[in-house]
Protein backbone atom coordinates (compact mmCIF):
# COMPACT_ATOMS: atom_id res chain seq x y z
CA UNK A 1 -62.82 -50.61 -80.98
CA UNK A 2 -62.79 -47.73 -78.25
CA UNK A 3 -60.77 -48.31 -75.30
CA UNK A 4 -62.71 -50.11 -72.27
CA UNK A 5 -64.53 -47.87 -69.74
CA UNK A 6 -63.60 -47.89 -66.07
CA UNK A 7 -66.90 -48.52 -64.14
CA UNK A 8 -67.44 -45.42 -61.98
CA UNK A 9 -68.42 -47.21 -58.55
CA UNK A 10 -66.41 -50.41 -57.14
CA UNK A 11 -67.04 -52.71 -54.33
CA UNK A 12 -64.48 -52.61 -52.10
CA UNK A 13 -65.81 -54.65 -48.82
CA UNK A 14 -68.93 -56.87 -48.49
CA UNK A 15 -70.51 -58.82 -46.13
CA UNK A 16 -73.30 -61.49 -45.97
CA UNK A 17 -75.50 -61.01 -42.64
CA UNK A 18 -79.01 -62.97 -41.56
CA UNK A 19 -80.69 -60.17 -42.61
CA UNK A 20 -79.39 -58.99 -46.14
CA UNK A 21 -76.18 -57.80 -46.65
CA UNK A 22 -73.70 -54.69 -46.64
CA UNK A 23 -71.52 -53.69 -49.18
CA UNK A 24 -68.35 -50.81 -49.09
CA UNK A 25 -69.18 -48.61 -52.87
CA UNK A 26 -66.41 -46.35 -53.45
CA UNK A 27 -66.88 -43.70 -56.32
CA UNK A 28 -63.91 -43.40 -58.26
CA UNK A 29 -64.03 -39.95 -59.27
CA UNK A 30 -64.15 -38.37 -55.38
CA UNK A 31 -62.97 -41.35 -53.55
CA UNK A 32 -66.42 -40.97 -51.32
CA UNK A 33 -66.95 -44.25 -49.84
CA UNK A 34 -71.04 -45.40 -49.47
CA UNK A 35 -72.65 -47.61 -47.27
CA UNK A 36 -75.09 -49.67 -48.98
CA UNK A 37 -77.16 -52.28 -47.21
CA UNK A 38 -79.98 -54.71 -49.23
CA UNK A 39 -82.35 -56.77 -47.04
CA UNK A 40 -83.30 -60.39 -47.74
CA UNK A 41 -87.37 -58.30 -47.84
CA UNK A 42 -85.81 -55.89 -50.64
CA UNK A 43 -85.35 -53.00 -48.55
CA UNK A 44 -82.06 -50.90 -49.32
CA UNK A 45 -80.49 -47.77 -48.21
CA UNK A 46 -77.02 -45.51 -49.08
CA UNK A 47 -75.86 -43.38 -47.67
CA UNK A 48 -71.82 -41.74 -47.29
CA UNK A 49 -69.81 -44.07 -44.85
CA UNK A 50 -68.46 -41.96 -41.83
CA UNK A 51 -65.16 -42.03 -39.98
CA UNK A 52 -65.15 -41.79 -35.62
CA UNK A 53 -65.30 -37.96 -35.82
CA UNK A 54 -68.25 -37.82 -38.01
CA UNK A 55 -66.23 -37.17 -41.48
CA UNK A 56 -66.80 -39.17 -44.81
CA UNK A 57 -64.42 -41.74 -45.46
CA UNK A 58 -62.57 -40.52 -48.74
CA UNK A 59 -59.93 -42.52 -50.87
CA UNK A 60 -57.87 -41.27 -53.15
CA UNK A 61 -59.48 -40.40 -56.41
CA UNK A 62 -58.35 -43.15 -59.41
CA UNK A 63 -57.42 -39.79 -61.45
CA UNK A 64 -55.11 -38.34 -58.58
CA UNK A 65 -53.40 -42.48 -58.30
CA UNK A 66 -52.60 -42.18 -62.33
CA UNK A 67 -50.97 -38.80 -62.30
């Protein structure tokens, strides 16, 4: 049996609100960190989650933590 895949987006934060909730997706292979919000009506959105000067939060890459 092939070795396990790693998933390619994680959740790294979420939070339950009255309205839906909001949920921290960080891809793996940049370290881009998302924003994605579901309401209770099934409305959704993403989009890249932004630092105080304007700049997308970034993580170190899973391929730059193994080397």
């Amino acid at each position: 049996m092939a070795g396990k895949k790693e998933k390619r987006f994680v959740i790294k934060e979420e939070q339950g609100l009255s309205w839906g909730s909001v949920q921290v997706v960080v891809d793996t292979a940049t370290g881009v960190n998302y924003l994605f919000t579901m309401g209770i009506n099934g409305t959704s959105g993403l989009t890249p989650l932004l630092d105080a000067e304007g700049k997308p939060v970034i993580d170190p890459p899973r391929a730059a933590i193994a080397e």
